[in-house]
C-alpha atoms as a PDB file:
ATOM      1  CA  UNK A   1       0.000   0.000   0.000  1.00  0.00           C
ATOM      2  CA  UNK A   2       1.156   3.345  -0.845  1.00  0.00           C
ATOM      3  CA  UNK A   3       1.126   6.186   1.371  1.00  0.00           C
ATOM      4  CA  UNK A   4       2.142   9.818   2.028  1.00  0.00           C
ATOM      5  CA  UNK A   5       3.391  11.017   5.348  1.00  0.00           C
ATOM      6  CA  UNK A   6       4.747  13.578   7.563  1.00  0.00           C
ATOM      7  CA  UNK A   7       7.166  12.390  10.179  1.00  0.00           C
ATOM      8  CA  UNK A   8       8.419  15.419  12.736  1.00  0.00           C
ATOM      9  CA  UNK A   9       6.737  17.823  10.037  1.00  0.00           C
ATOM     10  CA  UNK A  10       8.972  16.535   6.934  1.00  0.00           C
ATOM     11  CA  UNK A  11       6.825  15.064   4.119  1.00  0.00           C
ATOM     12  CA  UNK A  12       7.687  11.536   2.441  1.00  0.00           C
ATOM     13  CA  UNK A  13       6.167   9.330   0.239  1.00  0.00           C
ATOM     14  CA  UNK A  14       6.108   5.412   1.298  1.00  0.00           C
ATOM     15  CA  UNK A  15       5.503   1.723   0.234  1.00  0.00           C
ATOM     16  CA  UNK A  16       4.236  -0.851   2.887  1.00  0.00           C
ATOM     17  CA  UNK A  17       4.547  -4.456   1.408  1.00  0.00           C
ATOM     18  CA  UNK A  18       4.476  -8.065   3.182  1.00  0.00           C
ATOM     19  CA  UNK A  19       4.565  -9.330   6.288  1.00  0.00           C
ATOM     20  CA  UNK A  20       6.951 -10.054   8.565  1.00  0.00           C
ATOM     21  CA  UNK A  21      10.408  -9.800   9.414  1.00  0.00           C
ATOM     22  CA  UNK A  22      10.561  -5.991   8.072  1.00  0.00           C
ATOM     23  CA  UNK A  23      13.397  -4.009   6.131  1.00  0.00           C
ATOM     24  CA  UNK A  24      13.166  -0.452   5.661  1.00  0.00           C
ATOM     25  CA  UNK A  25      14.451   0.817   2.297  1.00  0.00           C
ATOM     26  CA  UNK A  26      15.602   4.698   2.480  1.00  0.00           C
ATOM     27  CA  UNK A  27      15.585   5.817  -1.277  1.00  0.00           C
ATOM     28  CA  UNK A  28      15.424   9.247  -3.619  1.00  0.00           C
ATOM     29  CA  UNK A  29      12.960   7.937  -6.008  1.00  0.00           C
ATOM     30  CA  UNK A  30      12.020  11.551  -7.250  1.00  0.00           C
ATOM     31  CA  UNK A  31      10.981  10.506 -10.926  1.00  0.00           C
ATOM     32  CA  UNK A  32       9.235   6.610  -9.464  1.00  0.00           C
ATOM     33  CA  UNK A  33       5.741   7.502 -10.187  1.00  0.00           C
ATOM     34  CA  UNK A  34       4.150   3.833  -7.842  1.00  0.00           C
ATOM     35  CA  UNK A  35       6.538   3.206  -5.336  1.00  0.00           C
ATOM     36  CA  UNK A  36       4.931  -0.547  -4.727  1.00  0.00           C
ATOM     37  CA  UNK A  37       5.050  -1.678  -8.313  1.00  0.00           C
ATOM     38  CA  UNK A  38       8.451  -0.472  -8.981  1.00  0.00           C
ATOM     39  CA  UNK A  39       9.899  -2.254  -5.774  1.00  0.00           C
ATOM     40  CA  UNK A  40       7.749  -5.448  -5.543  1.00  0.00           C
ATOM     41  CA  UNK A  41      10.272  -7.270  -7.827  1.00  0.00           C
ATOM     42  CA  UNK A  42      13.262  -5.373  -6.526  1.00  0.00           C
ATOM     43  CA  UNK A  43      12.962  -6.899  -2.974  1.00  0.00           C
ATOM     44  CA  UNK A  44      10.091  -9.735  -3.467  1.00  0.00           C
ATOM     45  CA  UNK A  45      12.668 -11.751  -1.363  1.00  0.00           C
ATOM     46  CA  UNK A  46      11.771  -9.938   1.840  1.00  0.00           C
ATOM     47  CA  UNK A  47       8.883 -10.640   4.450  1.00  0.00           C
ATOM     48  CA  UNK A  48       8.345  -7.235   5.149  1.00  0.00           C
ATOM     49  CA  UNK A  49       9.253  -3.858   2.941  1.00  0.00           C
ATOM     50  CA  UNK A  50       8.642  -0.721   3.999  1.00  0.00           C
ATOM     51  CA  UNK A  51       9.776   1.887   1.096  1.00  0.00           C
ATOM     52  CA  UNK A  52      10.721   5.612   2.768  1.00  0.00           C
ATOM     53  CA  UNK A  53      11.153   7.760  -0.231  1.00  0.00           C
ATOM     54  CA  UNK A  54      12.743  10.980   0.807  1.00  0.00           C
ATOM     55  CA  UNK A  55      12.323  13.216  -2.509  1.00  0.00           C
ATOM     56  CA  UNK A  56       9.231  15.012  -1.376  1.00  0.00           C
ATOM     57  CA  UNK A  57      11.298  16.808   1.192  1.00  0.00           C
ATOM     58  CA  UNK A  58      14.835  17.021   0.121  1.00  0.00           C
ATOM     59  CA  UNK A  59      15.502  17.906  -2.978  1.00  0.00           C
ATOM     60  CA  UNK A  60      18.742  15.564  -3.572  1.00  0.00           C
ATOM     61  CA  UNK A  61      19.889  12.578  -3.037  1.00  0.00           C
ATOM     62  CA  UNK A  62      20.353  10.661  -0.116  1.00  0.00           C
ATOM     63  CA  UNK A  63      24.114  10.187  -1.234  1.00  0.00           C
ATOM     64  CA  UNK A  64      24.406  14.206  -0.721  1.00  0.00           C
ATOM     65  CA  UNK A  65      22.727  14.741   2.431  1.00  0.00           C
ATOM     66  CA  UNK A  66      24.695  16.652   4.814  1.00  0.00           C
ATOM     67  CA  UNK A  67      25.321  15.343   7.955  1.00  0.00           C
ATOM     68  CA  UNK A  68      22.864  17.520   9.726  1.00  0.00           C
ATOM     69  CA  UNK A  69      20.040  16.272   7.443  1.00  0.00           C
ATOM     70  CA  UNK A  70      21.278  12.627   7.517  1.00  0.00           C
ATOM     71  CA  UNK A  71      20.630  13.288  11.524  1.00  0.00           C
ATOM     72  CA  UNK A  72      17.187  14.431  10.870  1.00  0.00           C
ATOM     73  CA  UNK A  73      16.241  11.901   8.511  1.00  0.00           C
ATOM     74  CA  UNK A  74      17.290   9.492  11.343  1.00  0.00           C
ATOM     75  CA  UNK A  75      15.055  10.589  13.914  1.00  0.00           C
ATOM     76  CA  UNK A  76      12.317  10.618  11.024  1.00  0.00           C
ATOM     77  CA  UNK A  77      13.069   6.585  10.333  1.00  0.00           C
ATOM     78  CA  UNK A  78      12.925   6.178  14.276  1.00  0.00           C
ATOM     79  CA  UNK A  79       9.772   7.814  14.458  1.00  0.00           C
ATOM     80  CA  UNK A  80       8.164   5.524  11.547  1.00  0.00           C
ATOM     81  CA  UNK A  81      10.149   2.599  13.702  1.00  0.00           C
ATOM     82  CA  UNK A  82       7.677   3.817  16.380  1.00  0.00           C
ATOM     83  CA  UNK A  83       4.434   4.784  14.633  1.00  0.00           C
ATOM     84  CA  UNK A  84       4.588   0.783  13.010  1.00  0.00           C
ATOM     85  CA  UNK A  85       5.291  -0.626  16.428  1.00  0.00           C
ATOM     86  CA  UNK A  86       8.520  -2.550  14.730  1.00  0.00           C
ATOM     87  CA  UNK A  87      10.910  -3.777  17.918  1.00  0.00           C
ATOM     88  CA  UNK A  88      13.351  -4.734  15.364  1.00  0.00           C
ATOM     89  CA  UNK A  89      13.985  -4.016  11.532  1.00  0.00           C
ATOM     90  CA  UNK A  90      16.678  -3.917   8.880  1.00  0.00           C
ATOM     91  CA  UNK A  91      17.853  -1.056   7.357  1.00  0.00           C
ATOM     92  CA  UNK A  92      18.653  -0.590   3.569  1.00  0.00           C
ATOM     93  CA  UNK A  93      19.978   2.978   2.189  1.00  0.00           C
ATOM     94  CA  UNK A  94      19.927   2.734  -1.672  1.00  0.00           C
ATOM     95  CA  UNK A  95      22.208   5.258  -1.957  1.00  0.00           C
ATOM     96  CA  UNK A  96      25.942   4.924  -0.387  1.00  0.00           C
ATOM     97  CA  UNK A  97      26.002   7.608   2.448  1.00  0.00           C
ATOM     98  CA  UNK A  98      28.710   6.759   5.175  1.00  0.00           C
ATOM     99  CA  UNK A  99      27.770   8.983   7.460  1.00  0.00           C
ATOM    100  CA  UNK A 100      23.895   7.960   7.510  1.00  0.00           C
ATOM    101  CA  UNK A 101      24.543   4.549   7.590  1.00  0.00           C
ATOM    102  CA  UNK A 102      27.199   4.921  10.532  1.00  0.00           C
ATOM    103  CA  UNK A 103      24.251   6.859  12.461  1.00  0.00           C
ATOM    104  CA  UNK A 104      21.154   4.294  11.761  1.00  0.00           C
ATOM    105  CA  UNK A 105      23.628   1.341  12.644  1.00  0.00           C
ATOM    106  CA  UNK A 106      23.475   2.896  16.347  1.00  0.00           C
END
């Protein structure tokens, strides 16, 4: 099921798919018109997908965020964590961003 949603007052566009063991997929997908059908086949191998598309509030990629917005967009992925009651998850970032990653690992 698709989905827009505003998580500490930043807007982003999402995918929930499956059930399950859940994995949350932090993409720019700016010019994906149906978040579901395009990743469906991309990560059919998963239980549980839950697509955060971060285009409809920052304008690049998730590769360029600065490290203050990578800290934001942390607390905004802990806060969907929350809202979808998930005690434990995976965490894919489609786009190579040390920094992020270092800070969602924690």
């Amino acid at each position: 099921m698709g989905f827009t949603m505003f998580l500490n007052d930043r807007k982003y566009r999402g995918c929930d798919m499956g059930e399950g063991r859940c994995t949350i997929i932090i993409t720019f997908a700016k010019d994906i018109g149906k978040l579901c059908e395009c990743y469906r086949e991309t990560y059919f191998k998963l239980e549980r997908v839950i697509i955060l598309d971060t285009s409809e509030h920052w304008s690049k990629s998730v590769a360029n965020l600065t490290n203050s917005e990578c800290n934001l967009l942390v607390s905004d992925v802990r806060l969907l964590a929350d809202i979808y009651w998930l005690e434990s998850y995976d965490i894919k970032i489609e786009q190579r961003n040390p920094y992020l990653e270092s800070e969602l690992a924690t």
